[in-house]
PDB file of N, CA and C in Angstrom:
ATOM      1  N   UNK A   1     -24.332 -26.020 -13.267  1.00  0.00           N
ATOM      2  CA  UNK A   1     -23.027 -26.536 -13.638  1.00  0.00           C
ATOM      3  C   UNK A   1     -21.911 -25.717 -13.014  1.00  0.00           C
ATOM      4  N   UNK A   2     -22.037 -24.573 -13.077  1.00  0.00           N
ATOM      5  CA  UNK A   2     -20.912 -23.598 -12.705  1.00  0.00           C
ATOM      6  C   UNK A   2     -21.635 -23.186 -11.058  1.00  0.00           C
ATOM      7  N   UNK A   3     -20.416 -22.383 -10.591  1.00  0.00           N
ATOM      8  CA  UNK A   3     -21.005 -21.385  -9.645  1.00  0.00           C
ATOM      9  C   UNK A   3     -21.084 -20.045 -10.097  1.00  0.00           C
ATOM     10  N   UNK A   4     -21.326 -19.010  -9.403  1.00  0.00           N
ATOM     11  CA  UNK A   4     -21.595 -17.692  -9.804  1.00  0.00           C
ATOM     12  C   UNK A   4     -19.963 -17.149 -10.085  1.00  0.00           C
ATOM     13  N   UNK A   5     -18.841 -17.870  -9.399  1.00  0.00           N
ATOM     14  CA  UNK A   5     -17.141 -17.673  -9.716  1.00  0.00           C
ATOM     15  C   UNK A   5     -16.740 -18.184 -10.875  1.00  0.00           C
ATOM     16  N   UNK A   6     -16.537 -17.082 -11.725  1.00  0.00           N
ATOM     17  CA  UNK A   6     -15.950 -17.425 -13.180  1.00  0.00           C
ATOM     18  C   UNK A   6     -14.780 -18.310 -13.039  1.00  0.00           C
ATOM     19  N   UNK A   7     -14.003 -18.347 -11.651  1.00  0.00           N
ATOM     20  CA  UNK A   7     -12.741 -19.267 -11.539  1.00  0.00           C
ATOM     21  C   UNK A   7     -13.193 -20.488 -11.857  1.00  0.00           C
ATOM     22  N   UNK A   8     -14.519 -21.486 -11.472  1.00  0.00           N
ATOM     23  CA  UNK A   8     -14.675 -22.607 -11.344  1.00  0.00           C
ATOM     24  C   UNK A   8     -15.577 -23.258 -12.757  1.00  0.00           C
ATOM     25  N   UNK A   9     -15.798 -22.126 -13.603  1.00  0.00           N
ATOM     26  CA  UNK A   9     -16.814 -22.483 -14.516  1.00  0.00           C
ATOM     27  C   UNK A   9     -15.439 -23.434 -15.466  1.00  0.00           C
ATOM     28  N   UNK A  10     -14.140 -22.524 -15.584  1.00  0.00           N
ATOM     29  CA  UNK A  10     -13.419 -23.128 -16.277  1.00  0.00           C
ATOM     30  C   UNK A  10     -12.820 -24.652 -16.251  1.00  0.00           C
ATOM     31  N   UNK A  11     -12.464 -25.322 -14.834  1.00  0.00           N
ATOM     32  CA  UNK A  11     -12.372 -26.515 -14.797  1.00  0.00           C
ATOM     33  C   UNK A  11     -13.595 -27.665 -15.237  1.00  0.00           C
ATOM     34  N   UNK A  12     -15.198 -26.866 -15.038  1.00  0.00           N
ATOM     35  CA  UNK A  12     -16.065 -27.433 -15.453  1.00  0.00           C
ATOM     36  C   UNK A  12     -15.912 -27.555 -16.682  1.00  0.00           C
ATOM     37  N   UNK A  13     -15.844 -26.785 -17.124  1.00  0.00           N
ATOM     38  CA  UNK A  13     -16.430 -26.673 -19.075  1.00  0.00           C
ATOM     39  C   UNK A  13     -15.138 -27.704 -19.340  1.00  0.00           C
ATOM     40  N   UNK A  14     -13.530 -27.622 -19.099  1.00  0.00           N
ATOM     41  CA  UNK A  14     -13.233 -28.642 -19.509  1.00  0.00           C
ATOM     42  C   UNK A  14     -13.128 -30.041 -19.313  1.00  0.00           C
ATOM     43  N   UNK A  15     -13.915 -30.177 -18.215  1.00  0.00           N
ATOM     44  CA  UNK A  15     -13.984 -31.648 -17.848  1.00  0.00           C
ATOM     45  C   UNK A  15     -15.288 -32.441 -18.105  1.00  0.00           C
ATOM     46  N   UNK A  16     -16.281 -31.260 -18.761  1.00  0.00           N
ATOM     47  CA  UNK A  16     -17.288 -31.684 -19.860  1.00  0.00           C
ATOM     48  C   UNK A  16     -16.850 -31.936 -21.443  1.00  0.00           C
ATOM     49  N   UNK A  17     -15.950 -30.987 -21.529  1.00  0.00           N
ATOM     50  CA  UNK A  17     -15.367 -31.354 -22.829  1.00  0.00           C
ATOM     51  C   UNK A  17     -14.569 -32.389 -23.400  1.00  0.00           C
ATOM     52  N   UNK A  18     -14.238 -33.064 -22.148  1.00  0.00           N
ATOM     53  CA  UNK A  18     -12.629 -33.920 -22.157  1.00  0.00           C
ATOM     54  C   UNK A  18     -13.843 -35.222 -22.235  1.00  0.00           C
ATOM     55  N   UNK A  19     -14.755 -34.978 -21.321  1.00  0.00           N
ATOM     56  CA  UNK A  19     -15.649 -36.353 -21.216  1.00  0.00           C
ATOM     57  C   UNK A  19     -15.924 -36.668 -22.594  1.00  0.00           C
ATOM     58  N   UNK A  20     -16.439 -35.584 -23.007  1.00  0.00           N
ATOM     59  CA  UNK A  20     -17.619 -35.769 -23.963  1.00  0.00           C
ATOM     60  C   UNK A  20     -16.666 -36.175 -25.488  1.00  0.00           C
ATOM     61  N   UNK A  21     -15.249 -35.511 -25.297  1.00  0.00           N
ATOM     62  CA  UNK A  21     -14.221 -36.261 -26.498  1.00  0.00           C
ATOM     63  C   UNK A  21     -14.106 -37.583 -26.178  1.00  0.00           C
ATOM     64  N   UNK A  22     -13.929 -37.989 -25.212  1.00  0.00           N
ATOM     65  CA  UNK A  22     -13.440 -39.686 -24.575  1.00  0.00           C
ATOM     66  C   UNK A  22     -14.679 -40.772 -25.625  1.00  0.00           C
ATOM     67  N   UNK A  23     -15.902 -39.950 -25.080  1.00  0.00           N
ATOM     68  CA  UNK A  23     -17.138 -40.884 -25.446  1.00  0.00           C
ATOM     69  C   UNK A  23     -17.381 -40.673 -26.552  1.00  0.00           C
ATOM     70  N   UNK A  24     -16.850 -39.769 -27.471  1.00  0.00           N
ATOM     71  CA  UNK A  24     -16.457 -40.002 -29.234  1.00  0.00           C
ATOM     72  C   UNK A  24     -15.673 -40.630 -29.229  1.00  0.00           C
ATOM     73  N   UNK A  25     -14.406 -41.100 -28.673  1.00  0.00           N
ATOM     74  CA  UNK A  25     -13.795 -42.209 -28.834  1.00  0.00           C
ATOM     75  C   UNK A  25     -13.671 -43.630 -28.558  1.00  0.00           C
ATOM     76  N   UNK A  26     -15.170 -43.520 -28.004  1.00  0.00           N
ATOM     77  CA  UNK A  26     -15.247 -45.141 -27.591  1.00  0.00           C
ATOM     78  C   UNK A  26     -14.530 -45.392 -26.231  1.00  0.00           C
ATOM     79  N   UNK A  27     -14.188 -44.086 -25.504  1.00  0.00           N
ATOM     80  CA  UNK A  27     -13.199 -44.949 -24.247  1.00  0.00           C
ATOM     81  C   UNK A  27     -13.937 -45.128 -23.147  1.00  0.00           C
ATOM     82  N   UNK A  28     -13.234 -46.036 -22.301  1.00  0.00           N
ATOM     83  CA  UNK A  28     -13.939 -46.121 -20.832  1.00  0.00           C
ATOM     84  C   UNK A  28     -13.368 -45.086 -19.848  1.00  0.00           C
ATOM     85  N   UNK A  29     -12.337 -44.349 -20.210  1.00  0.00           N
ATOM     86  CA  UNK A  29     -12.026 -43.226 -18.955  1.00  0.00           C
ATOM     87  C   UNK A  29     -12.698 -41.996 -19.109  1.00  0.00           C
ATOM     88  N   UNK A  30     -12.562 -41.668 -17.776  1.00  0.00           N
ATOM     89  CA  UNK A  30     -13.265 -40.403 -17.285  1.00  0.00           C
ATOM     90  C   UNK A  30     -12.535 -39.181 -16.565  1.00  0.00           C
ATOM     91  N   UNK A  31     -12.445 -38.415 -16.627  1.00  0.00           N
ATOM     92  CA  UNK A  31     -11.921 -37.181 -15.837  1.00  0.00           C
ATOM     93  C   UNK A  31     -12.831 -36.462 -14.997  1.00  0.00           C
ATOM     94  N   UNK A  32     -12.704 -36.571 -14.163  1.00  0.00           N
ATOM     95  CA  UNK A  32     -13.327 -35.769 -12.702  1.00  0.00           C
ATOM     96  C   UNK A  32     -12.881 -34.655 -11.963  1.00  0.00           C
ATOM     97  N   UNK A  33     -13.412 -34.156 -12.043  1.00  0.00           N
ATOM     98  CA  UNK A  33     -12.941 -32.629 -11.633  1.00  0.00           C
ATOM     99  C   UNK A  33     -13.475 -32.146  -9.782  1.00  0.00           C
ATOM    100  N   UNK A  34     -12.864 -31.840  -9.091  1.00  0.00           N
ATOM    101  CA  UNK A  34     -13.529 -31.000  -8.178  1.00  0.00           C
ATOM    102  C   UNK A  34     -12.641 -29.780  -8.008  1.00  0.00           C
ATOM    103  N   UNK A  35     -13.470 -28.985  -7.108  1.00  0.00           N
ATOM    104  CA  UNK A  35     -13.418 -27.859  -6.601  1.00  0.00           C
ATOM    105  C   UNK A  35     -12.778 -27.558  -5.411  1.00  0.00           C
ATOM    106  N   UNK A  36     -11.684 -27.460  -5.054  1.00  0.00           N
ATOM    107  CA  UNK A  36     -11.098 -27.403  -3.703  1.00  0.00           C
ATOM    108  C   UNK A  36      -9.693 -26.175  -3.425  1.00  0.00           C
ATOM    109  N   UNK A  37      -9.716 -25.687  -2.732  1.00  0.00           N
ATOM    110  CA  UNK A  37      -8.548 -24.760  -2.397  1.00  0.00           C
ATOM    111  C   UNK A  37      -7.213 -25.618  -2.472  1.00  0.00           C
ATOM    112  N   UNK A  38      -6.283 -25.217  -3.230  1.00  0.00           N
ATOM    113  CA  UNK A  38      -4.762 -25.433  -2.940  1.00  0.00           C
ATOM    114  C   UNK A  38      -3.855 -25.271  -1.545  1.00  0.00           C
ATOM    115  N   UNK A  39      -4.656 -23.957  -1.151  1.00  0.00           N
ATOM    116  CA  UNK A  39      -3.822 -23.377  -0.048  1.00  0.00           C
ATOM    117  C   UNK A  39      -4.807 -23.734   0.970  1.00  0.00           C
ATOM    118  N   UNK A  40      -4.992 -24.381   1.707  1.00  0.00           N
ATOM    119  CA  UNK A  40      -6.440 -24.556   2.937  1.00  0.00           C
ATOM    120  C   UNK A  40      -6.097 -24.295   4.537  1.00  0.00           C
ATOM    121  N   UNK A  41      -4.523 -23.930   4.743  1.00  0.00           N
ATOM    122  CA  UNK A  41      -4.657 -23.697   5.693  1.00  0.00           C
ATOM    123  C   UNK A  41      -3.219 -22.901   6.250  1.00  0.00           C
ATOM    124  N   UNK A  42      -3.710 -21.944   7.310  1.00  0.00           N
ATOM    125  CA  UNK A  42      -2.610 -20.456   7.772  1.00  0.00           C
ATOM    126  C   UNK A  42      -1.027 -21.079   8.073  1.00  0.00           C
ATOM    127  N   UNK A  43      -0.249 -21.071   6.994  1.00  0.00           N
ATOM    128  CA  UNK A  43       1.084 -20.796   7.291  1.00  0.00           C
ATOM    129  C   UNK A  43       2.030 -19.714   6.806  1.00  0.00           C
ATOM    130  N   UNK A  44       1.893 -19.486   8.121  1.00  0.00           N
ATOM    131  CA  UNK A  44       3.098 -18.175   7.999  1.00  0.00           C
ATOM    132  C   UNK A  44       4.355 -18.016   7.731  1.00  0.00           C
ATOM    133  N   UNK A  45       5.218 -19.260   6.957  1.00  0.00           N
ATOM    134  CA  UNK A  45       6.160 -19.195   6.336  1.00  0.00           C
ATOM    135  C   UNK A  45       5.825 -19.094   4.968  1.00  0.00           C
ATOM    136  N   UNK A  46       4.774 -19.796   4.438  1.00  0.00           N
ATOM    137  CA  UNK A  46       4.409 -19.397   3.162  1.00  0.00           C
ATOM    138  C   UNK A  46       4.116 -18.183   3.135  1.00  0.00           C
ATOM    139  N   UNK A  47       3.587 -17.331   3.804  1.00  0.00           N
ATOM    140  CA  UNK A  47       2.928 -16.200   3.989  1.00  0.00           C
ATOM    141  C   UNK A  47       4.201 -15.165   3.750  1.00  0.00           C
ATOM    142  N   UNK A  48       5.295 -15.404   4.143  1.00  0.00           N
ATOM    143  CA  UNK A  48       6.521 -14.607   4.349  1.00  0.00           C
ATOM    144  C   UNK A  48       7.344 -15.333   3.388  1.00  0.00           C
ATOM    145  N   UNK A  49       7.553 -15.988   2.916  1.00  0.00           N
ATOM    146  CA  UNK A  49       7.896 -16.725   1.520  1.00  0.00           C
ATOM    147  C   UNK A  49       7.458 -15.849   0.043  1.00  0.00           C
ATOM    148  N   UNK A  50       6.134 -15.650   0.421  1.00  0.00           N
ATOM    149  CA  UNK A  50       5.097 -14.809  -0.915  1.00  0.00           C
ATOM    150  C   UNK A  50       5.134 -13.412  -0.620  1.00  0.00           C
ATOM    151  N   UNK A  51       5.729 -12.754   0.933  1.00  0.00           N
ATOM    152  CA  UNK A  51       5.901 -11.365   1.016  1.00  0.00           C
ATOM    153  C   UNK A  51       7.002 -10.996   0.362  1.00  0.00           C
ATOM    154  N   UNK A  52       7.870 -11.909   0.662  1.00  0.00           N
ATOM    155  CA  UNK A  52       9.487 -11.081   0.478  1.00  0.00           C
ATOM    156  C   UNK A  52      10.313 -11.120  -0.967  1.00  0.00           C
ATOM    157  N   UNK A  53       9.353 -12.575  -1.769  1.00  0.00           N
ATOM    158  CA  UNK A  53       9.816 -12.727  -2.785  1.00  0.00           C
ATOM    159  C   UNK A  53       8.806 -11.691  -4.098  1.00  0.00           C
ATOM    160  N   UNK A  54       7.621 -10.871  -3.982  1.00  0.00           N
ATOM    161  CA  UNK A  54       7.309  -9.801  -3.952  1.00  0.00           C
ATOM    162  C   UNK A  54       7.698  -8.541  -3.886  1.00  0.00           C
ATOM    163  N   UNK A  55       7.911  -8.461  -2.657  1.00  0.00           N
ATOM    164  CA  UNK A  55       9.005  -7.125  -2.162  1.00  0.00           C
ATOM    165  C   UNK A  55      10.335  -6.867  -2.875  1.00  0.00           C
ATOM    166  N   UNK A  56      10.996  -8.507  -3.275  1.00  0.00           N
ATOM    167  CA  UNK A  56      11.915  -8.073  -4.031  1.00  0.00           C
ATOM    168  C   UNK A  56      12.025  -7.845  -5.192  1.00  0.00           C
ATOM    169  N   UNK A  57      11.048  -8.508  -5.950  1.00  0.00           N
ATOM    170  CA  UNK A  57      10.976  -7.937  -7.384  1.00  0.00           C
ATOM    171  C   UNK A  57       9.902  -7.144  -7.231  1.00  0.00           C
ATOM    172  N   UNK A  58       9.488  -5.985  -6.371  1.00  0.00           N
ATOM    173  CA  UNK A  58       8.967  -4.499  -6.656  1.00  0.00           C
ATOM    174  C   UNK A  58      10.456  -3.812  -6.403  1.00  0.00           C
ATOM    175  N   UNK A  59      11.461  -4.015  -5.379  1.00  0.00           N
ATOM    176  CA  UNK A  59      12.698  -3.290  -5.220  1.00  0.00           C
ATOM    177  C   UNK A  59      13.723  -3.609  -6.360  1.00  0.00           C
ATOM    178  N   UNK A  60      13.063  -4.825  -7.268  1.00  0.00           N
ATOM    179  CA  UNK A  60      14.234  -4.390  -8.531  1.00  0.00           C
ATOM    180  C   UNK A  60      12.986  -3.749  -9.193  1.00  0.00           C
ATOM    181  N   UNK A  61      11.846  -3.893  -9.949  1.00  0.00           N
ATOM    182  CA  UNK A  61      11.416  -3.033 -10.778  1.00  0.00           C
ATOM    183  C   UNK A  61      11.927  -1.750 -10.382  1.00  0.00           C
ATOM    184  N   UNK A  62      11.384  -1.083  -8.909  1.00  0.00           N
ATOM    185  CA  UNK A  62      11.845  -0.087  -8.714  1.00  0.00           C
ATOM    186  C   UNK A  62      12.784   0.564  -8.989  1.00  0.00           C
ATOM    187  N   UNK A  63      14.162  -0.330  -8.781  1.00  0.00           N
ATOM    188  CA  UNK A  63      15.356   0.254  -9.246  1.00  0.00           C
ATOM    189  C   UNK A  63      15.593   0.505 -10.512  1.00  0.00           C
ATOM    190  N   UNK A  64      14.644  -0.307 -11.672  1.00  0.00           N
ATOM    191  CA  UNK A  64      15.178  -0.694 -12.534  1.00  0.00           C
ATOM    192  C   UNK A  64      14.406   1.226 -13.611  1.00  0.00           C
ATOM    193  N   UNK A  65      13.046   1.471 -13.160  1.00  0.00           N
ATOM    194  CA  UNK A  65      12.753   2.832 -13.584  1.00  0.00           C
ATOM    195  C   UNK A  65      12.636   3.933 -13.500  1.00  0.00           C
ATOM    196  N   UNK A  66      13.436   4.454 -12.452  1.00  0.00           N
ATOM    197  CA  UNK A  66      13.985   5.975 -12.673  1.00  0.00           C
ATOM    198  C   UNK A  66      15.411   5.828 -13.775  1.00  0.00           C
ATOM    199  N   UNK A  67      16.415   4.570 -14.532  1.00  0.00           N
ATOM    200  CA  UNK A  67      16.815   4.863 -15.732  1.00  0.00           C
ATOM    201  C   UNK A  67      16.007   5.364 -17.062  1.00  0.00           C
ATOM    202  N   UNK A  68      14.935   4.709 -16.836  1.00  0.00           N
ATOM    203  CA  UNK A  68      14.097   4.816 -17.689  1.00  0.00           C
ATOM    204  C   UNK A  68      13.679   6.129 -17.736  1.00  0.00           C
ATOM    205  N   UNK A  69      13.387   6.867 -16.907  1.00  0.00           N
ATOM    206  CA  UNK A  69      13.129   8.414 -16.793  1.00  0.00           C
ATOM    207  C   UNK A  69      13.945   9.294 -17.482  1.00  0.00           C
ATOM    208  N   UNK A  70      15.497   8.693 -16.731  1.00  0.00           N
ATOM    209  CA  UNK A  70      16.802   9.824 -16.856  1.00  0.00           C
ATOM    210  C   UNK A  70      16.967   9.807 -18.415  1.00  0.00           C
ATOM    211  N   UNK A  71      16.890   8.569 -19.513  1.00  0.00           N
ATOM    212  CA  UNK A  71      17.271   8.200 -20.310  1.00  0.00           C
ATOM    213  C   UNK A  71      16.086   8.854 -21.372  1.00  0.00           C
ATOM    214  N   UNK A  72      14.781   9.229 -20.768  1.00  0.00           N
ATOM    215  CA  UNK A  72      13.871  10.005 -22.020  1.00  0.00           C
ATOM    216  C   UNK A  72      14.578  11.316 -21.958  1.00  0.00           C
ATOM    217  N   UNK A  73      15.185  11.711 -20.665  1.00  0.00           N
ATOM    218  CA  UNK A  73      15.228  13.325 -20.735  1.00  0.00           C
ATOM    219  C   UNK A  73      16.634  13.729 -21.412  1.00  0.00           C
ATOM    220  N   UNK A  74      17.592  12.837 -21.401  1.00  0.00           N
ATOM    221  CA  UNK A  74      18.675  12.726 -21.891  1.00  0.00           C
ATOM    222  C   UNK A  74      18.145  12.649 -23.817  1.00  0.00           C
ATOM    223  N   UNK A  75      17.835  12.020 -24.194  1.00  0.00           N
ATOM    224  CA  UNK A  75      17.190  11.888 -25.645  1.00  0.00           C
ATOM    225  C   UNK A  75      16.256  13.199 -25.937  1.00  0.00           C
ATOM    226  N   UNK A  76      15.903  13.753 -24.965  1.00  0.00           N
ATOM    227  CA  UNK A  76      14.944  15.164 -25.544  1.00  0.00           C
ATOM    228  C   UNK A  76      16.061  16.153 -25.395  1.00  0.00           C
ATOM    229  N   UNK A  77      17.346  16.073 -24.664  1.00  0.00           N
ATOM    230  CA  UNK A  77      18.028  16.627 -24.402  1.00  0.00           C
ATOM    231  C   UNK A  77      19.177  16.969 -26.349  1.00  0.00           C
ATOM    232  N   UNK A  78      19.025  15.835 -26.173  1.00  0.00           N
ATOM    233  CA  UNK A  78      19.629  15.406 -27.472  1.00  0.00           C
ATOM    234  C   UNK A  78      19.591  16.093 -28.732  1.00  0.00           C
ATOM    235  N   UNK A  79      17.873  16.141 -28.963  1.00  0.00           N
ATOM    236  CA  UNK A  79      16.864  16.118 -29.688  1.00  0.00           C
ATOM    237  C   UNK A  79      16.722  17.843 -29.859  1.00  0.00           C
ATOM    238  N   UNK A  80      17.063  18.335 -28.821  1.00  0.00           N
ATOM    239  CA  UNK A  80      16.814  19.705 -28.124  1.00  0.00           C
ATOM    240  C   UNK A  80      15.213  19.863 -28.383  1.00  0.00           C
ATOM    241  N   UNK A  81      14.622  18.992 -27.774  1.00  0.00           N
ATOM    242  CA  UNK A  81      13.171  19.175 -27.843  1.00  0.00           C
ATOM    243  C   UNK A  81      12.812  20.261 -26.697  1.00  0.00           C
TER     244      UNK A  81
END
C-alpha cells in the first residue's frame, strides 16, 4: 500500500479512509489518489524566488536577535545579578 516514504503513506491511508466512509454511505464517488511531484522540472526563477525570499527572512530573524541578547543583559543588569 505505502512505499518505504512516510511522505506517501499519508495520502494513501486517507484515500482509503475517505473510500471506505463513501461506501458507509451508500455513495457512488470515489477519490483517487496518486503520487506525483509538484515541482517536476529545473526552473531557475523559482529556484531564485525560494532563495531570496529565505535569505530575507533569515536577514530579518537575524536582525531581529541580538535585541534579544542586549535586552537579557540589560535585565541582569537591573537585577544586579
Amino acid at each position: 500500500m505505502c512505499s518505504p516514504e512516510p511522505i506517501n503513506c499519508f495520502p494513501v491511508l486517507v484515500n482509503i479512509l475517505s473510500n471506505t466512509f463513501l461506501r458507509l454511505f451508500n455513495s457512488t464517488a470515489r477519490f483517487r489518489v496518486w503520487s506525483e511531484l509538484f515541482y517536476t522540472g529545473e526552473n531557475p526563477e523559482l529556484k531564485n524566488y525560494i532563495f531570496f525570499g529565505l535569505f530575507t527572512y533569515l536577514l530579518v530573524l537575524a536582525a531581529g536577535l541580538p535585541p534579544l541578547f542586549a535586552m537579557s543583559s540589560v535585565e541582569d543588569y537591573k537585577v544586579k545579578s
